[in-house]
Protein backbone atom coordinates (compact mmCIF):
# COMPACT_ATOMS: atom_id res chain seq x y z
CA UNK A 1 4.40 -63.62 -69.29
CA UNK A 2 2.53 -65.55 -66.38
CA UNK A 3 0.63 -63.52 -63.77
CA UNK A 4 3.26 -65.02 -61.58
CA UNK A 5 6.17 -62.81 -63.16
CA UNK A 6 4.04 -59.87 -63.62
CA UNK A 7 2.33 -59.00 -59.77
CA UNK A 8 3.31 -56.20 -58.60
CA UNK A 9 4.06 -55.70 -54.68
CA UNK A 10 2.22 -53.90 -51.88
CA UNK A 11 3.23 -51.27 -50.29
CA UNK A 12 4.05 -51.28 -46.23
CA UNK A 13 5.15 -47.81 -44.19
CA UNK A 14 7.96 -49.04 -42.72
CA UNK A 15 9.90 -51.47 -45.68
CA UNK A 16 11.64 -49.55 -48.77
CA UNK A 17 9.63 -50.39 -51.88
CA UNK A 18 11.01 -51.33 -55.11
CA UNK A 19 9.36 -53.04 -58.39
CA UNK A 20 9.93 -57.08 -57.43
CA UNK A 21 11.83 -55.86 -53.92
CA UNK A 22 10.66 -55.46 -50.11
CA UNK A 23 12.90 -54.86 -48.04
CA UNK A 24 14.26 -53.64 -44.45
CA UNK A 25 15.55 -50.30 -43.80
CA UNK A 26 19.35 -51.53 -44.00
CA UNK A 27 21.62 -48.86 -45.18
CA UNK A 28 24.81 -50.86 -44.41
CA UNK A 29 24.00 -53.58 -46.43
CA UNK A 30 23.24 -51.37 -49.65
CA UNK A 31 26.80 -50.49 -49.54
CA UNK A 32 28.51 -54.27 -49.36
CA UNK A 33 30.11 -55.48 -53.21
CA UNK A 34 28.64 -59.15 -52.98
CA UNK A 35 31.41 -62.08 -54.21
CA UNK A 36 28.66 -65.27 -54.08
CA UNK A 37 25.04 -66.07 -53.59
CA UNK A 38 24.19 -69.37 -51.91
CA UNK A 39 20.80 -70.35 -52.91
CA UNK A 40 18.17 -73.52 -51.24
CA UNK A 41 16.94 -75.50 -53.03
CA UNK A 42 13.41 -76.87 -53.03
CA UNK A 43 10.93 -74.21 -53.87
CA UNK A 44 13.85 -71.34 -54.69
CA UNK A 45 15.80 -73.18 -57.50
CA UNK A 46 13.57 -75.98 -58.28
CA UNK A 47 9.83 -77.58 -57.16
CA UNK A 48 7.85 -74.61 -57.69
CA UNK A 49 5.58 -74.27 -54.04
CA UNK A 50 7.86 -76.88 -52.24
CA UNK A 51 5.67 -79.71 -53.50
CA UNK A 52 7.73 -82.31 -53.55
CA UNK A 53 8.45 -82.80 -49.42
CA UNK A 54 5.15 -81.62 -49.02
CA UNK A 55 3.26 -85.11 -49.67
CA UNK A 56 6.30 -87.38 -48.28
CA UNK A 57 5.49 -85.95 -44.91
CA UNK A 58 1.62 -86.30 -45.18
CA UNK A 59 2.25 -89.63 -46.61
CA UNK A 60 4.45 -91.18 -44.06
CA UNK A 61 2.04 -89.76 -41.31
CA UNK A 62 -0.58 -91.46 -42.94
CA UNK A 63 0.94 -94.92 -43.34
CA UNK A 64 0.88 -94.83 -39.80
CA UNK A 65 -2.69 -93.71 -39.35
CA UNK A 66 -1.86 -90.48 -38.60
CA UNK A 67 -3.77 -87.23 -40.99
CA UNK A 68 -1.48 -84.36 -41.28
CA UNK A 69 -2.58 -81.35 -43.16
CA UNK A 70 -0.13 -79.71 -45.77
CA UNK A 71 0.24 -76.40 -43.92
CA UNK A 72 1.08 -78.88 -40.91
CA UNK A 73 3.95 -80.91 -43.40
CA UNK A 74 5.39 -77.41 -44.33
CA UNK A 75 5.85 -75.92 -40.96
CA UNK A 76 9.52 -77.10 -40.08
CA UNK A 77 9.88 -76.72 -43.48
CA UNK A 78 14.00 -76.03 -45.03
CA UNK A 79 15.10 -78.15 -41.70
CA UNK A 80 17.25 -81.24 -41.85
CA UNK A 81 14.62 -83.79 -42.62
CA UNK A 82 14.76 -86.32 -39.33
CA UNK A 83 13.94 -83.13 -37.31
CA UNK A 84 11.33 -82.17 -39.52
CA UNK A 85 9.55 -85.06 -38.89
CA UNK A 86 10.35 -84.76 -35.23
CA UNK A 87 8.92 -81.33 -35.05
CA UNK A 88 5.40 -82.65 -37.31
CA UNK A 89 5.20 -85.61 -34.46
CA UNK A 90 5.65 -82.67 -31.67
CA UNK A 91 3.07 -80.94 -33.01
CA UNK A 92 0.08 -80.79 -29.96
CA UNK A 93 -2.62 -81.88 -32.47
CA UNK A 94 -1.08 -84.24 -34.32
CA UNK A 95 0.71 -86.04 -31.13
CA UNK A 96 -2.75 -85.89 -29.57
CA UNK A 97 -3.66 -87.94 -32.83
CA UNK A 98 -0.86 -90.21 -32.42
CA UNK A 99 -1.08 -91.40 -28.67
CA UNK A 100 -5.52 -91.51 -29.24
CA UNK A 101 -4.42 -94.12 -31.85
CA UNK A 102 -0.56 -95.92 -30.69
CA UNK A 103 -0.99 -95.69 -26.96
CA UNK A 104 1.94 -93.32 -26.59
CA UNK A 105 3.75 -90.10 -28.50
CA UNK A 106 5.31 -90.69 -31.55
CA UNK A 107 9.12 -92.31 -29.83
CA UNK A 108 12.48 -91.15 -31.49
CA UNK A 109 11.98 -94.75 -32.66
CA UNK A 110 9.16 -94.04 -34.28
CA UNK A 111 10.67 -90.97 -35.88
CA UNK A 112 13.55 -92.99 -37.19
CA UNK A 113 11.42 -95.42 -39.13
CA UNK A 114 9.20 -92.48 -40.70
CA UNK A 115 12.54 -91.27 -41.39
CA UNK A 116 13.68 -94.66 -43.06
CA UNK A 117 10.42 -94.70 -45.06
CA UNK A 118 10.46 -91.13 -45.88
CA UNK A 119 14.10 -91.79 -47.88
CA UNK A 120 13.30 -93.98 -50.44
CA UNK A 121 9.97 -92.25 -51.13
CA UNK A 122 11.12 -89.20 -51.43
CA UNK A 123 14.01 -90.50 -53.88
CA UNK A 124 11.16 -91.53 -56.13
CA UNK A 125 8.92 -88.69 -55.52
CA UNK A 126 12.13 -86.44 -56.80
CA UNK A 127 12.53 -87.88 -59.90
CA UNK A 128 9.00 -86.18 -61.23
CA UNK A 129 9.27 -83.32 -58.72
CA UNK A 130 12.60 -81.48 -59.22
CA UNK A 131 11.92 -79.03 -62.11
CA UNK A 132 13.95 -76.32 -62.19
CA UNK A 133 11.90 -73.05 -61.64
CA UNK A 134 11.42 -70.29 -64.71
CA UNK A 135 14.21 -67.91 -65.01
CA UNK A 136 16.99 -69.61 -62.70
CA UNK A 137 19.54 -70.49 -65.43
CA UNK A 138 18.94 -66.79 -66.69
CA UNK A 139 19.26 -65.28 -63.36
CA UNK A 140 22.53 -67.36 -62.56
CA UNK A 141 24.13 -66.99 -65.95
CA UNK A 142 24.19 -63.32 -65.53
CA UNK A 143 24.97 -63.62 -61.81
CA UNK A 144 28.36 -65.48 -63.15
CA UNK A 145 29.22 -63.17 -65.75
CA UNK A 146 29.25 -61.23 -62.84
CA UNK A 147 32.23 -62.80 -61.54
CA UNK A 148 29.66 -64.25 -58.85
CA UNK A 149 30.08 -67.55 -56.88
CA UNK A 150 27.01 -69.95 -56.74
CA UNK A 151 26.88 -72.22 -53.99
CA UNK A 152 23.54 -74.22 -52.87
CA UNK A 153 22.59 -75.60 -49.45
CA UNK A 154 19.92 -78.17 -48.69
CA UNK A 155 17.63 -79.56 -45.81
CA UNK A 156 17.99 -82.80 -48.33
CA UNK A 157 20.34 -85.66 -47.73
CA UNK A 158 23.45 -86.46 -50.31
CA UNK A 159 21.42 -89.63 -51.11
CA UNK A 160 18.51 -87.34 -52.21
CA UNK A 161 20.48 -84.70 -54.14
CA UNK A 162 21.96 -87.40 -55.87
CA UNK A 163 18.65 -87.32 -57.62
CA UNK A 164 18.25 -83.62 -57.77
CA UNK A 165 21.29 -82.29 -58.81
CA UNK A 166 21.89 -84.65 -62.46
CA UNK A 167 18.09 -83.57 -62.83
CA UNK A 168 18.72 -79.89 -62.07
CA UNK A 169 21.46 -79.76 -64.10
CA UNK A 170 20.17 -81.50 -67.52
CA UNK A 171 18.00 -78.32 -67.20
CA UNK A 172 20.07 -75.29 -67.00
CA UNK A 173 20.90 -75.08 -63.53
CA UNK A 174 24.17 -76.37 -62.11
CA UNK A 175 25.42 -74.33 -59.07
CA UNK A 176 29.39 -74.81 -58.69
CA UNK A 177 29.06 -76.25 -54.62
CA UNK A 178 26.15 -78.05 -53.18
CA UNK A 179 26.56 -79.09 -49.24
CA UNK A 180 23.86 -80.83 -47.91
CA UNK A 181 22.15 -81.49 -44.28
CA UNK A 182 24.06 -84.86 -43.88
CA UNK A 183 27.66 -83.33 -44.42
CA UNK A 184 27.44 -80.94 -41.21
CA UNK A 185 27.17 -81.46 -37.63
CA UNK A 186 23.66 -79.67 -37.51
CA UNK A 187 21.39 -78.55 -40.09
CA UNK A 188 19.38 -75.07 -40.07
CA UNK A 189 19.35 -73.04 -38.30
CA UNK A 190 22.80 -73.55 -37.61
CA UNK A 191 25.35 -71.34 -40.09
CA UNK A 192 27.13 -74.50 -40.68
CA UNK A 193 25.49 -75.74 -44.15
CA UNK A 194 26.64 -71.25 -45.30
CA UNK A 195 29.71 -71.74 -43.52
CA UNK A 196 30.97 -74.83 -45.53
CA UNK A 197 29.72 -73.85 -48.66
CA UNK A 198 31.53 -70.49 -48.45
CA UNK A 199 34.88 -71.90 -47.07
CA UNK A 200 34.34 -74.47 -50.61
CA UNK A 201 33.85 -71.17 -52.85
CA UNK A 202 36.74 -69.68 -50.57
CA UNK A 203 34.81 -66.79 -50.49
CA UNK A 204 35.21 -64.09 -47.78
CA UNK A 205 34.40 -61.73 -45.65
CA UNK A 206 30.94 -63.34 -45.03
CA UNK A 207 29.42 -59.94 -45.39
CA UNK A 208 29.91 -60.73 -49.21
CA UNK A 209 28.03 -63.58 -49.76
CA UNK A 210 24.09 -63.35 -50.08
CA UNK A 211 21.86 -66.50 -48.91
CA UNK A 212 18.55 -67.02 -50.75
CA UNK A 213 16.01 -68.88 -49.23
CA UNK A 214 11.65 -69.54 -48.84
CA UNK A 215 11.90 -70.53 -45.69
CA UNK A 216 12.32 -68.64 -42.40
CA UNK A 217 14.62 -70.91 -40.82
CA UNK A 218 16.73 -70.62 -43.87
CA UNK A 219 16.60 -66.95 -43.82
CA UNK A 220 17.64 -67.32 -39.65
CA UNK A 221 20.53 -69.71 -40.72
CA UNK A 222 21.85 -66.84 -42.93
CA UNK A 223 21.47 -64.62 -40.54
CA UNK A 224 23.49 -66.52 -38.12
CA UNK A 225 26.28 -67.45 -40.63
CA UNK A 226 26.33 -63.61 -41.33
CA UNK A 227 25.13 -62.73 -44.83
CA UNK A 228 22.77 -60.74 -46.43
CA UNK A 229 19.44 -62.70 -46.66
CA UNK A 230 17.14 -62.52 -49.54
CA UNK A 231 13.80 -64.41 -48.65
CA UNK A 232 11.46 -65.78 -51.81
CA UNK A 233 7.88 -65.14 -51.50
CA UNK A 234 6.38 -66.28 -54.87
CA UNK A 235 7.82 -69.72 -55.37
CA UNK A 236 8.50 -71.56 -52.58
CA UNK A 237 7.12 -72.90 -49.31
CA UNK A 238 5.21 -70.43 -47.91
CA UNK A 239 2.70 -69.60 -50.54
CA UNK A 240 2.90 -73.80 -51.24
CA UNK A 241 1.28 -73.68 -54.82
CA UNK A 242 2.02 -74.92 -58.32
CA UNK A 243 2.67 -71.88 -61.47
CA UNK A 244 -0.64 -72.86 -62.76
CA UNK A 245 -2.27 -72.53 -59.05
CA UNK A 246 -0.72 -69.39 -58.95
CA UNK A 247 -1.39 -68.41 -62.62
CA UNK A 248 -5.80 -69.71 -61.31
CA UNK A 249 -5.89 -66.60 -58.37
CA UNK A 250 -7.76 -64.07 -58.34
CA UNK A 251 -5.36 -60.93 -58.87
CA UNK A 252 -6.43 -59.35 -55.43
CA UNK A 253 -6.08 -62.85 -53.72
CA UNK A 254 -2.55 -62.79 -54.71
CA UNK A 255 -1.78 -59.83 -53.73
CA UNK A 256 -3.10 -60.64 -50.05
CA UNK A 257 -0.92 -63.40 -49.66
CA UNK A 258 1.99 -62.04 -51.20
CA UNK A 259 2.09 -59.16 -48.54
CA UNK A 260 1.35 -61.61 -45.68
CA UNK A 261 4.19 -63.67 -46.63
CA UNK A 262 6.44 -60.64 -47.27
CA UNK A 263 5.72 -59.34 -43.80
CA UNK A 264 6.62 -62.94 -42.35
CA UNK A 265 9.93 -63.06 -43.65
CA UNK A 266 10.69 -59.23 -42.63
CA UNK A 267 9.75 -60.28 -39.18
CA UNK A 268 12.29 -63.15 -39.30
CA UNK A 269 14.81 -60.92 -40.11
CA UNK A 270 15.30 -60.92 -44.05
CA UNK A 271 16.89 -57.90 -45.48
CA UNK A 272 15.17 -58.69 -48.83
CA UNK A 273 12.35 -60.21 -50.16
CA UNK A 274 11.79 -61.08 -53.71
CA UNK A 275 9.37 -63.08 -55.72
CA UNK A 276 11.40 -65.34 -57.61
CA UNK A 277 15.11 -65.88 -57.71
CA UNK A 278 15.00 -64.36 -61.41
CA UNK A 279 14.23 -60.81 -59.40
CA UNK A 280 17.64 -61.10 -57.67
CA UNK A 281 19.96 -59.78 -60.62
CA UNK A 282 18.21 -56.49 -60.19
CA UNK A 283 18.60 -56.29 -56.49
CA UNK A 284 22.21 -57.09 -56.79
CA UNK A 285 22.64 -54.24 -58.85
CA UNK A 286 21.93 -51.87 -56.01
CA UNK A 287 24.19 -54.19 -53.54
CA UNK A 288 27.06 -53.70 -56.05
């Protein structure tokens, strides 16, 4: 077993501690029978660390002269992807950056090209960046013979999950609804993407469907389409690194960010945090 599977959490005074679980003191929520999970995608169901999106950002910036960090790409992370790049150009340092070196801030029509380039890139940066991450066919398998709905939701385009999903699917993961940022009127943190995917599962009341998500706008967008949210510390955006990165830190290092992040998504609202998605069969169990 990787050290990834095998950390244990910290403890913190005020969150209910459980092996693989943090979460909020929410008695209410321990007594709702759950009919679907929705999960995201990127860095909870596949691209371990939310790699992938990651460089596109940093590399469309770039083309135009423009450095971005990572931690900078990642902020506006789990958004619909012409925002995120709105919100990177908005950024005070990096639109300081922009106008020392184009005269101007970054213009919506300068957004809309990055946005143009960052399509096709990102098509080709999916095809080698879309493995599905340990234990997510397990977890779902027993989540369906369950009786459980799985629906997905995606800051991606259609055009983009049209790589992801065959890719996803040739490896053990094939969720029964996928709606993406391109077939609602707004993308997180809007309910809309949790709202369509649960009116497709015809699942109801909403109270009965939990949303999985590493990012904290996903976690908000659950909120507001109100669900239970379950946030993902180990795997996705937030802690930003590979297995084998994760598998390279020093135990205590770990640990340290693990907690940070944990307290982050609490913060934001989650009702749950868990490492990995293949920790949320367990959880259910109590929520059942």
């Amino acid at each position: 077993m990787s050290r990834a599977a095998a950390t244990q959490n910290l403890s913190i005074s005020d969150l209910r501690t459980d092996r693989g679980v943090r979460q909020r003191k929410s008695p209410n929520v321990e007594q709702t029978p759950i009919k679907a999970v929705l999960f995201d995608w990127a860095g909870t169901t596949v691209d371990f660390g939310s790699r992938a999106p990651t460089q596109v950002f940093v590399e469309i910036f770039g083309q135009r002269g423009v450095e971005i960090t990572g931690d900078e790409a990642r902020g506006p992370m789990g958004r619909a992807k012409h925002e995120h790049i709105a919100m990177i150009a908005a950024l005070p340092r990096v639109s300081t950056a922009w106008r020392k070196l184009h005269g101007h801030p970054a213009t919506e029509s300068d957004v809309r090209r990055m946005y143009e380039d960052f399509l096709p890139l990102q098509t080709r940066v999916l095809a080698e960046g879309s493995a599905v991450i340990p234990g997510i066919p397990a977890a779902v398998a027993e989540l369906r013979s369950r009786g459980l709905k799985i629906g997905s939701t995606t800051g991606y385009t259609r055009e983009l999950m049209s790589v992801v999903v065959p890719l996803a699917a040739s490896q053990g993961y094939e969720p029964d609804v996928t709606v993406c940022s391109d077939d609602v009127s707004q993308g997180r943190p809007a309910p809309w993407m949790n709202l369509r995917a649960a009116s497709m599962l015809n699942v109801y009341p909403l109270n009965r469907i939990v949303a999985v998500d590493d990012t904290p706008v996903g976690i908000e967008a659950g909120k507001n389409a109100g669900m239970i949210t379950v946030a993902v510390s180990l795997t996705g955006n937030a802690m930003g690194l590979s297995e084998s990165e994760i598998n390279q830190l020093p135990e205590a290092e770990l640990e340290r960010r693990i907690g940070e992040i944990e307290r982050q998504f609490i913060t934001a609202g989650a009702d749950y945090v868990i490492r990995s998605v293949a920790d949320l069969p367990p959880l259910l169990n109590r929520l059942s």
